[in-house]
C-alpha atoms as a PDB file:
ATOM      1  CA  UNK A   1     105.289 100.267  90.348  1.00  0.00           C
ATOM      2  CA  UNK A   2     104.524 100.865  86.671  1.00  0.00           C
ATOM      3  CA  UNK A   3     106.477  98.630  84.554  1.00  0.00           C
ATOM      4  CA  UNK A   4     107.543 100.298  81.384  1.00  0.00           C
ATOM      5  CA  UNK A   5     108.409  97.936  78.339  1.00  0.00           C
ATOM      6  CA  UNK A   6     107.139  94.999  79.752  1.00  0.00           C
ATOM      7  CA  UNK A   7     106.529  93.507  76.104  1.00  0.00           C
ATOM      8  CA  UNK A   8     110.597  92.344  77.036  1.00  0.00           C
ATOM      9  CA  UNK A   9     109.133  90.428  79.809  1.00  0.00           C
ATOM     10  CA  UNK A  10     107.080  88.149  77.886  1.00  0.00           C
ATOM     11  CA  UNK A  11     109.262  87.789  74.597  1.00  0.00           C
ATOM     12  CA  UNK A  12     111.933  86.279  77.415  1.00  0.00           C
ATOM     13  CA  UNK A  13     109.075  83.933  78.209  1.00  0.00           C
ATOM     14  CA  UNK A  14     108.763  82.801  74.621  1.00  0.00           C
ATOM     15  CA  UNK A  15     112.884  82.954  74.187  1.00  0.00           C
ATOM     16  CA  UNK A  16     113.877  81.174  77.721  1.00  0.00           C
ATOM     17  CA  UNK A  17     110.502  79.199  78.759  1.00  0.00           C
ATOM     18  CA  UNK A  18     112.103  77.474  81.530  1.00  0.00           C
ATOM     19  CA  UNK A  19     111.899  81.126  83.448  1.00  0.00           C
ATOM     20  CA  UNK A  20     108.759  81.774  82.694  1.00  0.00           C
ATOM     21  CA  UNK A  21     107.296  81.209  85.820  1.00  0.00           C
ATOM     22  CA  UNK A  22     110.021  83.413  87.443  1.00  0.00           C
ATOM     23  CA  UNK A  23     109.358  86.374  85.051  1.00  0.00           C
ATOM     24  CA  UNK A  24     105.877  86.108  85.700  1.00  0.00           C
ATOM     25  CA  UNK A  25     105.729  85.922  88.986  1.00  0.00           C
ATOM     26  CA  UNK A  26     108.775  88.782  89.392  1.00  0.00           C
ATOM     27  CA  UNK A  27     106.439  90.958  86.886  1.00  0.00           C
ATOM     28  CA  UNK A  28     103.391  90.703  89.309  1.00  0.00           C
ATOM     29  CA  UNK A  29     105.310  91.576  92.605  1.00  0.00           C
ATOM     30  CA  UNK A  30     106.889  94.521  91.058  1.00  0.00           C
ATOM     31  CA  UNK A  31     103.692  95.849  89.522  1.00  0.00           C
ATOM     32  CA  UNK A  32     102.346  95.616  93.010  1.00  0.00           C
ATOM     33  CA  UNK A  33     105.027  97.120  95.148  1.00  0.00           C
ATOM     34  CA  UNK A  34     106.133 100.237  96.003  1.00  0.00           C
ATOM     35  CA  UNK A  35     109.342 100.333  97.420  1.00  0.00           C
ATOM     36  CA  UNK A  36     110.909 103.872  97.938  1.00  0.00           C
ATOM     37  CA  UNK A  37     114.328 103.187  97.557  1.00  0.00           C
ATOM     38  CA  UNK A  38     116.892 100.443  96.979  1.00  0.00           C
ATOM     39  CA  UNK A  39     117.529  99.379 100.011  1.00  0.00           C
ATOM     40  CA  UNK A  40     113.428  98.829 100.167  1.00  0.00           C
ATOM     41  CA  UNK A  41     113.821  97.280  96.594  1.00  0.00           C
ATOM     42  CA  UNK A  42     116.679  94.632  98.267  1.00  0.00           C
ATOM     43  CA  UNK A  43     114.452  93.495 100.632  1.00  0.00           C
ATOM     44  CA  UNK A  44     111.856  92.480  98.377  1.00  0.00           C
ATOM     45  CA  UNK A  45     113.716  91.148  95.876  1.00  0.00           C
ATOM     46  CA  UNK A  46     116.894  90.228  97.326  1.00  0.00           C
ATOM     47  CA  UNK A  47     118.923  89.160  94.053  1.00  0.00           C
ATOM     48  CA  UNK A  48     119.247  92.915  92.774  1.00  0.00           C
ATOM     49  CA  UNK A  49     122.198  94.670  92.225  1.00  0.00           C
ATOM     50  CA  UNK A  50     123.377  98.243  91.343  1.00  0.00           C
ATOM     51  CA  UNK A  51     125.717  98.587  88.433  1.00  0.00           C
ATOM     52  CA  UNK A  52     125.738 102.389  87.783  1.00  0.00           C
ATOM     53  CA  UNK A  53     122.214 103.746  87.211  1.00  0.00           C
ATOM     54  CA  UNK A  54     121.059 100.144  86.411  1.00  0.00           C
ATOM     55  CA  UNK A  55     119.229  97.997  88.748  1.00  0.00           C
ATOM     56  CA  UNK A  56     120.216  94.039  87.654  1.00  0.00           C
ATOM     57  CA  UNK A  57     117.712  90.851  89.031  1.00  0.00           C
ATOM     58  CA  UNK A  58     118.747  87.863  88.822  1.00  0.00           C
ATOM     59  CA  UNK A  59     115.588  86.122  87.630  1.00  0.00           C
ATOM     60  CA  UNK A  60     114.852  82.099  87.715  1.00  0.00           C
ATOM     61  CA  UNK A  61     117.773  81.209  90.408  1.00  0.00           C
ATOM     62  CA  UNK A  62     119.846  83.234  88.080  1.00  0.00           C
ATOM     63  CA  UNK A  63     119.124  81.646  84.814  1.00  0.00           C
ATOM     64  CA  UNK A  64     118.215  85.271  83.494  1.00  0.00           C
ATOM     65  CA  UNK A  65     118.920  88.767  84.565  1.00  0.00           C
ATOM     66  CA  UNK A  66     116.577  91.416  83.814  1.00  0.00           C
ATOM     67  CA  UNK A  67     118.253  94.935  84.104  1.00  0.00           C
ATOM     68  CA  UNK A  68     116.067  98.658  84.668  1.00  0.00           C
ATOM     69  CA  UNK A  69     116.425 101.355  85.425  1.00  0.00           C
ATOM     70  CA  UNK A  70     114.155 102.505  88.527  1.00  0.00           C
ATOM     71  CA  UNK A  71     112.519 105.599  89.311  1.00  0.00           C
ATOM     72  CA  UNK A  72     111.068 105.506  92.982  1.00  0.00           C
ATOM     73  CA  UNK A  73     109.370 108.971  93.319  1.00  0.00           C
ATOM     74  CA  UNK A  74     107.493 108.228  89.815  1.00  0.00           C
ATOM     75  CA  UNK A  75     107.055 104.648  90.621  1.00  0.00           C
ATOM     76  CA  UNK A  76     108.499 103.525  87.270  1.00  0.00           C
ATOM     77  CA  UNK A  77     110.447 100.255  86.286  1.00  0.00           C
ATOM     78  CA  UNK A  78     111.867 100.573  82.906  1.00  0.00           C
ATOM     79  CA  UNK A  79     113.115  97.520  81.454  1.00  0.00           C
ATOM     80  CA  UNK A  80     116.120  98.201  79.264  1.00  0.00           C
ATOM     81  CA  UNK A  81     117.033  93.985  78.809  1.00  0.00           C
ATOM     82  CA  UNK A  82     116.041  90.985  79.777  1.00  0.00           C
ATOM     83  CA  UNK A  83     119.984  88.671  78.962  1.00  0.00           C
ATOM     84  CA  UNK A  84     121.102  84.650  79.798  1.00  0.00           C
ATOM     85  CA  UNK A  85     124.245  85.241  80.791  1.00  0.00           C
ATOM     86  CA  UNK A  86     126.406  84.989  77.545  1.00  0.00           C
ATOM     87  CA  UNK A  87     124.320  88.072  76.641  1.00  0.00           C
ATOM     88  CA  UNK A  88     124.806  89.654  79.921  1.00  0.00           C
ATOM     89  CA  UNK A  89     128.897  89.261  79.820  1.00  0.00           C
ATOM     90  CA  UNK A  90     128.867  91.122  76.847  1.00  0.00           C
ATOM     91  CA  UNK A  91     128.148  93.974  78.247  1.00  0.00           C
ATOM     92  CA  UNK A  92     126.333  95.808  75.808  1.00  0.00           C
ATOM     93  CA  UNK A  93     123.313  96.742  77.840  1.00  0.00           C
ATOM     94  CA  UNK A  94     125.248  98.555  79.559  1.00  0.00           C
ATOM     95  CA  UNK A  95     126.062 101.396  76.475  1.00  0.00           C
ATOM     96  CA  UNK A  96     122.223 102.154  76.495  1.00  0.00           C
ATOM     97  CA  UNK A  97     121.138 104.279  79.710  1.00  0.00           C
END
């Protein structure tokens, strides 16, 4: 997949270092799979859910959630936010589609 935005992935790194490792390593088996649809997309990443057009993945045993929006037939992940929870709750990210 092509991963659109992913500057977001590694200010999180600087913001929330202790999921880091997490990001990282959800960044490079993204960029190398190819999953055709969501129920593909759960079995590779089994912490994803839907909420409307948004896909949300809960990142570092749920420390962060990073939340897309995926386009299988163009193989594109864009990253709309990358939240801790307090952020998340808010529910601002979801305004933006």
């Amino acid at each position: 997949m092509h991963i659109i935005t992913q500057k977001r992935i590694w200010e999180a790194m600087e913001q929330w270092s202790q999921t880091a490792t997490a990001l990282e390593a959800w960044y490079r088996v993204m960029k190398a799979s190819e999953p055709g649809d969501f129920a593909a997309m759960k079995r590779i990443f089994p912490a994803t859910d839907k909420v409307g057009c948004h896909h949300v993945f809960d990142i570092g045993g749920n420390k962060v959630r990073l939340i897309a929006v995926v386009h299988y037939r163009a193989k594109r992940v864009y990253i709309r936010a990358i939240l801790d929870h307090r952020g998340y709750d808010k529910g601002k990210w979801k305004e933006s589609s």
